[in-house]
N, C-alpha and C. Protein backbone atom coordinates (compact mmCIF):
# COMPACT_ATOMS: atom_id res chain seq x y z
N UNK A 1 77.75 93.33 100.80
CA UNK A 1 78.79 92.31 100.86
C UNK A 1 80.08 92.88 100.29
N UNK A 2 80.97 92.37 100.50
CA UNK A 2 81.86 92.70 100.05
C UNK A 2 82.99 91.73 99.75
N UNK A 3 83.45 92.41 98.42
CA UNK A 3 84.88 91.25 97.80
C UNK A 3 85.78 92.13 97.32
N UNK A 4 86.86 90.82 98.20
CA UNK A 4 88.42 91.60 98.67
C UNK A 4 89.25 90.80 97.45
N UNK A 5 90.54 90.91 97.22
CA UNK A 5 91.11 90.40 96.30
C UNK A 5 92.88 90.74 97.56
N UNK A 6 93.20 89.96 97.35
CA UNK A 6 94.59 90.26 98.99
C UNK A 6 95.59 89.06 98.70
N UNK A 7 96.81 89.90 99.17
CA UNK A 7 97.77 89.29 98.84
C UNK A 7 98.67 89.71 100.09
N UNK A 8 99.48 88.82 100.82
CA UNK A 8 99.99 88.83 102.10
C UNK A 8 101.44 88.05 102.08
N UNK A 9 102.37 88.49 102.29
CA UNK A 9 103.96 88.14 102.62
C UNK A 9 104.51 88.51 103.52
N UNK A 10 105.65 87.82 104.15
CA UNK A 10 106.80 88.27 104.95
C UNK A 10 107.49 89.02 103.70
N UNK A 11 107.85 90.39 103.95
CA UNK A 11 109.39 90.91 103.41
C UNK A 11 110.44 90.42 104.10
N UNK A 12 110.75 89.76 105.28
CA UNK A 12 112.18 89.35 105.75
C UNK A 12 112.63 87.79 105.88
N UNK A 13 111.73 86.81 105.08
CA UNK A 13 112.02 85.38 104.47
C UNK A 13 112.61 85.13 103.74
N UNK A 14 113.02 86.17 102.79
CA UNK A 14 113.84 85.29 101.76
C UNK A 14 112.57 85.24 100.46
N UNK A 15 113.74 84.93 99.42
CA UNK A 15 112.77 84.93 97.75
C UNK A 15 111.43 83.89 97.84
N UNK A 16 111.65 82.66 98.57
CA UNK A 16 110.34 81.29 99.16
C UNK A 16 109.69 81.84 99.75
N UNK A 17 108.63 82.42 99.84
CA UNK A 17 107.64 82.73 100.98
C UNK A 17 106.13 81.86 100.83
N UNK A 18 106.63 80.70 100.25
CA UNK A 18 105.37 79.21 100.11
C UNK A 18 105.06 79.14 101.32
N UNK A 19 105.25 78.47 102.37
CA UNK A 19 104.95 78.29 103.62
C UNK A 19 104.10 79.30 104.47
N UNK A 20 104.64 80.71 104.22
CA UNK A 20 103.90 81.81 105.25
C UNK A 20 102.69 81.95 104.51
N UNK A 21 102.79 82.02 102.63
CA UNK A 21 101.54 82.15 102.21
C UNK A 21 100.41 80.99 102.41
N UNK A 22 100.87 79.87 102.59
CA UNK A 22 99.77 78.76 103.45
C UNK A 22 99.42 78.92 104.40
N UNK A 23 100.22 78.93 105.52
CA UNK A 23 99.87 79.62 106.43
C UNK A 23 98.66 80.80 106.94
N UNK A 24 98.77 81.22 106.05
CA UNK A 24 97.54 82.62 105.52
C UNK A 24 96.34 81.99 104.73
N UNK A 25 96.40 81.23 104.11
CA UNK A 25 95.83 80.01 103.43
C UNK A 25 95.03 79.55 104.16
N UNK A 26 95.25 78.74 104.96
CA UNK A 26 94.75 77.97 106.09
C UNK A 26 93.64 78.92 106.62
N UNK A 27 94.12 80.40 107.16
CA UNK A 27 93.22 80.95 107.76
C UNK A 27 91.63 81.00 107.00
N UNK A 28 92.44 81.38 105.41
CA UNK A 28 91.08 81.65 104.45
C UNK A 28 90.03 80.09 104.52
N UNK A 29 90.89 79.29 104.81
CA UNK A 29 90.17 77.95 104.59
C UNK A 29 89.07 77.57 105.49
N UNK A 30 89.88 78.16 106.64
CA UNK A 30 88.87 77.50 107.60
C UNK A 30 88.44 78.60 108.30
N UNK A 31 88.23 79.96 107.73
CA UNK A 31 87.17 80.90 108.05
C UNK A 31 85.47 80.58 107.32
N UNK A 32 85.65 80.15 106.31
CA UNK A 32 84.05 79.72 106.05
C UNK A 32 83.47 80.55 105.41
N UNK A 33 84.25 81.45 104.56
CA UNK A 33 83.60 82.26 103.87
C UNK A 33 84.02 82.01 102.46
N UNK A 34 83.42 82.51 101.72
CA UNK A 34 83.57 81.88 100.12
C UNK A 34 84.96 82.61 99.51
N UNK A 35 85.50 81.50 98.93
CA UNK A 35 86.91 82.06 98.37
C UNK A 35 87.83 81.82 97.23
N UNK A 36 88.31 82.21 96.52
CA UNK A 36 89.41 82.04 95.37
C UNK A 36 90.69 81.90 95.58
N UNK A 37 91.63 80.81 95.23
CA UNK A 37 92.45 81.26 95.08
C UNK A 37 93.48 81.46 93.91
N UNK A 38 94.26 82.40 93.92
CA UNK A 38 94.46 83.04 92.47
C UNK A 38 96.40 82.72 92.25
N UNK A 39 97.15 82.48 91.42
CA UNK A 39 98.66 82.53 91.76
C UNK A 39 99.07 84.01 92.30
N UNK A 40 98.32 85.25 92.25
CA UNK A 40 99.04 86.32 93.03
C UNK A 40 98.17 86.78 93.91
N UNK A 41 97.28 86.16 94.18
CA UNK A 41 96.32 86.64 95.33
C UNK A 41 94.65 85.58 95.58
N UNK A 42 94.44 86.47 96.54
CA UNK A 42 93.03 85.43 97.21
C UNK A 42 91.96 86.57 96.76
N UNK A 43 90.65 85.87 96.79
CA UNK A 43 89.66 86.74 96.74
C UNK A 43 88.67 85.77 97.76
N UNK A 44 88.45 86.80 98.47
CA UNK A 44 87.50 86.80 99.57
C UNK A 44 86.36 87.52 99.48
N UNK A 45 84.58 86.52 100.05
CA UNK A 45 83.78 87.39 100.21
C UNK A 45 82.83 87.20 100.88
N UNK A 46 82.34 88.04 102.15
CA UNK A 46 81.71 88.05 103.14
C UNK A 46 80.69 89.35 103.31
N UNK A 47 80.72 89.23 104.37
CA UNK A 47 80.18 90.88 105.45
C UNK A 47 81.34 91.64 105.67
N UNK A 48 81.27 93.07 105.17
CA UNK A 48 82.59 93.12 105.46
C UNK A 48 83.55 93.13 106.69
N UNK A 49 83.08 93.28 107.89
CA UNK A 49 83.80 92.90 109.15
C UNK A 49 84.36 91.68 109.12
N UNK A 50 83.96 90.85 108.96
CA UNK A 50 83.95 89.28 108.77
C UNK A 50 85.56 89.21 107.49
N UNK A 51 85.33 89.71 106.34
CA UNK A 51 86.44 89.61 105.38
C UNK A 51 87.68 90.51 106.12
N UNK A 52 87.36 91.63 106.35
CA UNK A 52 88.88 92.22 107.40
C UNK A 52 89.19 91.94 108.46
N UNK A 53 88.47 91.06 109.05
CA UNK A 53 88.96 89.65 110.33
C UNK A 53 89.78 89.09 110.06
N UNK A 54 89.34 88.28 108.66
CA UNK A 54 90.25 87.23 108.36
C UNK A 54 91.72 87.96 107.89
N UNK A 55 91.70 88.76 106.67
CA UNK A 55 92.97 89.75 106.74
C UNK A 55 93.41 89.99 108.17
N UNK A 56 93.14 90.47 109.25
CA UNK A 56 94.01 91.02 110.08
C UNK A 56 94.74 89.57 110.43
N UNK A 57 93.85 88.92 110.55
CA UNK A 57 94.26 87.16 110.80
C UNK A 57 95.64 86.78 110.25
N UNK A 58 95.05 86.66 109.35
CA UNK A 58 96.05 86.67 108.42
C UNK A 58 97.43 87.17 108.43
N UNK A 59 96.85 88.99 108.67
CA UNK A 59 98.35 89.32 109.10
C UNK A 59 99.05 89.25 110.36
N UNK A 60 98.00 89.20 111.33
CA UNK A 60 98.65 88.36 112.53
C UNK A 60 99.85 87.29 112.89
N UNK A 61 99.39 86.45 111.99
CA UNK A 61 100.06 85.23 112.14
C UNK A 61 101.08 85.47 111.45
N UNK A 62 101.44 86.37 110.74
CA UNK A 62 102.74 86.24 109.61
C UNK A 62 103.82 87.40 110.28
N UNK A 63 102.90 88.04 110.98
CA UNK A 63 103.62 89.00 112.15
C UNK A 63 104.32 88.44 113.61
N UNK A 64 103.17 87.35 113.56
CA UNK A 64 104.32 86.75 114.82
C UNK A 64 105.67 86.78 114.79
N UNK A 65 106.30 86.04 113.80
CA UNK A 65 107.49 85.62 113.57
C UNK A 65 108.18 86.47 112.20
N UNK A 66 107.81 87.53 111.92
CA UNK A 66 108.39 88.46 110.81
C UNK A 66 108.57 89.55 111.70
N UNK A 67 109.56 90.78 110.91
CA UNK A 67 109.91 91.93 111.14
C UNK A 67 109.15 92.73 110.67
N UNK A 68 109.13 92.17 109.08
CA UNK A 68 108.03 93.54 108.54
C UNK A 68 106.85 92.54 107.32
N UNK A 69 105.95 92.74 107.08
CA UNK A 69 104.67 91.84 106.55
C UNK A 69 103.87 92.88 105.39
N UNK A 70 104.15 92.44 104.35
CA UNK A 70 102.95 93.43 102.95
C UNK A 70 102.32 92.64 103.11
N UNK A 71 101.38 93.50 102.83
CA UNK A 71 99.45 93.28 102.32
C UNK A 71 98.99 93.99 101.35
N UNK A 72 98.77 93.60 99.89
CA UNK A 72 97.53 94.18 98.99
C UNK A 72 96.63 93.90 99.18
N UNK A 73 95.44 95.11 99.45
CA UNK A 73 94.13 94.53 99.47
C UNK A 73 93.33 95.10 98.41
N UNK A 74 92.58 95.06 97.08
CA UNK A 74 91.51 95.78 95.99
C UNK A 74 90.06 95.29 97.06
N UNK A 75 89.17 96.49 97.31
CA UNK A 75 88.01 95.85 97.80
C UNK A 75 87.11 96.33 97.17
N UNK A 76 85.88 95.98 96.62
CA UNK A 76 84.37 96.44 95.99
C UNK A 76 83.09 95.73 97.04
N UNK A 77 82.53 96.65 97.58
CA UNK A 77 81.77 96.60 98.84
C UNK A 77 80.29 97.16 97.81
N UNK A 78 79.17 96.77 97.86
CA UNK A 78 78.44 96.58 96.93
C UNK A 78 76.85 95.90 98.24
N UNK A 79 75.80 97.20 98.22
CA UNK A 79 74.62 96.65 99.04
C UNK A 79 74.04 95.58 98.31
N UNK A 80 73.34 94.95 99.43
CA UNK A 80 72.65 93.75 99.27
C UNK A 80 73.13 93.02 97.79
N UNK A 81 74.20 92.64 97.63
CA UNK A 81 74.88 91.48 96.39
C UNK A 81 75.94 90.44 96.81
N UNK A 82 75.72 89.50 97.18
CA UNK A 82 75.97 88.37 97.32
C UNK A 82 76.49 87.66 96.21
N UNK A 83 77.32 86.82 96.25
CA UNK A 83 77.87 85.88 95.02
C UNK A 83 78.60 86.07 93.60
N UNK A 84 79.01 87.24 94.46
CA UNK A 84 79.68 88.10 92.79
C UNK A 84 81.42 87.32 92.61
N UNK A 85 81.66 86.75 93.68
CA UNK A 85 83.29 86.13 93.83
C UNK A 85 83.15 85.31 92.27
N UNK A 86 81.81 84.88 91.83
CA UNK A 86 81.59 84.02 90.54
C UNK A 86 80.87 85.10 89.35
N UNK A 87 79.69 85.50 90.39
CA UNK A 87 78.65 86.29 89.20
C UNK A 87 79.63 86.86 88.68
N UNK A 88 81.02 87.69 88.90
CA UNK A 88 81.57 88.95 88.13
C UNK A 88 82.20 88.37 87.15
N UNK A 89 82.91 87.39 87.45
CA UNK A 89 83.15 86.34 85.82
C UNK A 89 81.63 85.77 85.13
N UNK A 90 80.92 85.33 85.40
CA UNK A 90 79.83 84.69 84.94
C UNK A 90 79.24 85.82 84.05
N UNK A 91 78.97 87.03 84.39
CA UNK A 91 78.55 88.36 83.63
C UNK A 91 79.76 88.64 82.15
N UNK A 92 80.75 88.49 82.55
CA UNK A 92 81.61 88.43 81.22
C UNK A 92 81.46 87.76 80.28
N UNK A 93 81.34 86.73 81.29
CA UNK A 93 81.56 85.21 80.38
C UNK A 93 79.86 85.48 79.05
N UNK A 94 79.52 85.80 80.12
CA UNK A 94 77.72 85.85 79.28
C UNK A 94 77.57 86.75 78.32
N UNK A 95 78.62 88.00 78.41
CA UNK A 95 78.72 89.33 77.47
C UNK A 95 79.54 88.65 76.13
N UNK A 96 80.42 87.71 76.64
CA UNK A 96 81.44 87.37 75.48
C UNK A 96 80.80 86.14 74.53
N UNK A 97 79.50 85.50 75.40
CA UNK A 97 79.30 84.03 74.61
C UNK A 97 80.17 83.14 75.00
N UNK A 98 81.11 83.13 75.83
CA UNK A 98 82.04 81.60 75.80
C UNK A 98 82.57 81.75 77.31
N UNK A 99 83.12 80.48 77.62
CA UNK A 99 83.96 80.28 78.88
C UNK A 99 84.91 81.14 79.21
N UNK A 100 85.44 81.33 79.63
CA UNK A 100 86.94 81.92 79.95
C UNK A 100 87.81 81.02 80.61
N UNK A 101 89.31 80.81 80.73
CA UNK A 101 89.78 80.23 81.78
C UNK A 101 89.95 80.54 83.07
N UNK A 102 89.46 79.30 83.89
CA UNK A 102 89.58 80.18 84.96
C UNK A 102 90.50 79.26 86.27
């Protein structure tokens, strides 16, 4: 499985880029795969074909109508492990004794 952590903008919008990042939003939403979202990025996690779908998606749509489009992507691709978008906080949380905010 694998979990992505991605962050996606127009460079030629202007300092607001709220809208295009929903936009991108939307895709994560209604792809169906388990997800975070973070104030500087998403974390996504699937198969990995399936998670760089939705990225290209993603950047698809923000390419329609842009000149030029960034993408950060951090990925940790990891056999047969499932559910780490939580377990990898949950393992901290368990090392430290207490909650974290999250």
């Amino acid at each position: 499985m694998l979990l992505a952590e991605f962050s996606i903008w127009p460079m030629d919008k202007g300092v607001s880029v709220g809208p295009y990042v929903a936009r991108a939003l939307d895709i994560v939403d209604r792809s169906g795969l388990a997800y975070r979202v973070g104030p500087l990025g998403t974390c996504v996690e699937g198969e990995y074909d399936q998670v760089m779908s939705v990225i290209k998606q993603c950047h698809d749509a923000l390419a329609a109508d842009s000149s030029r489009v960034m993408c950060t992507i951090k990925m940790d691709w990891r056999r047969g492990r499932s559910g780490r978008i939580d377990g990898k906080v949950d393992s901290v949380e368990a090392s430290l004794g207490r909650k974290l905010c999250r």
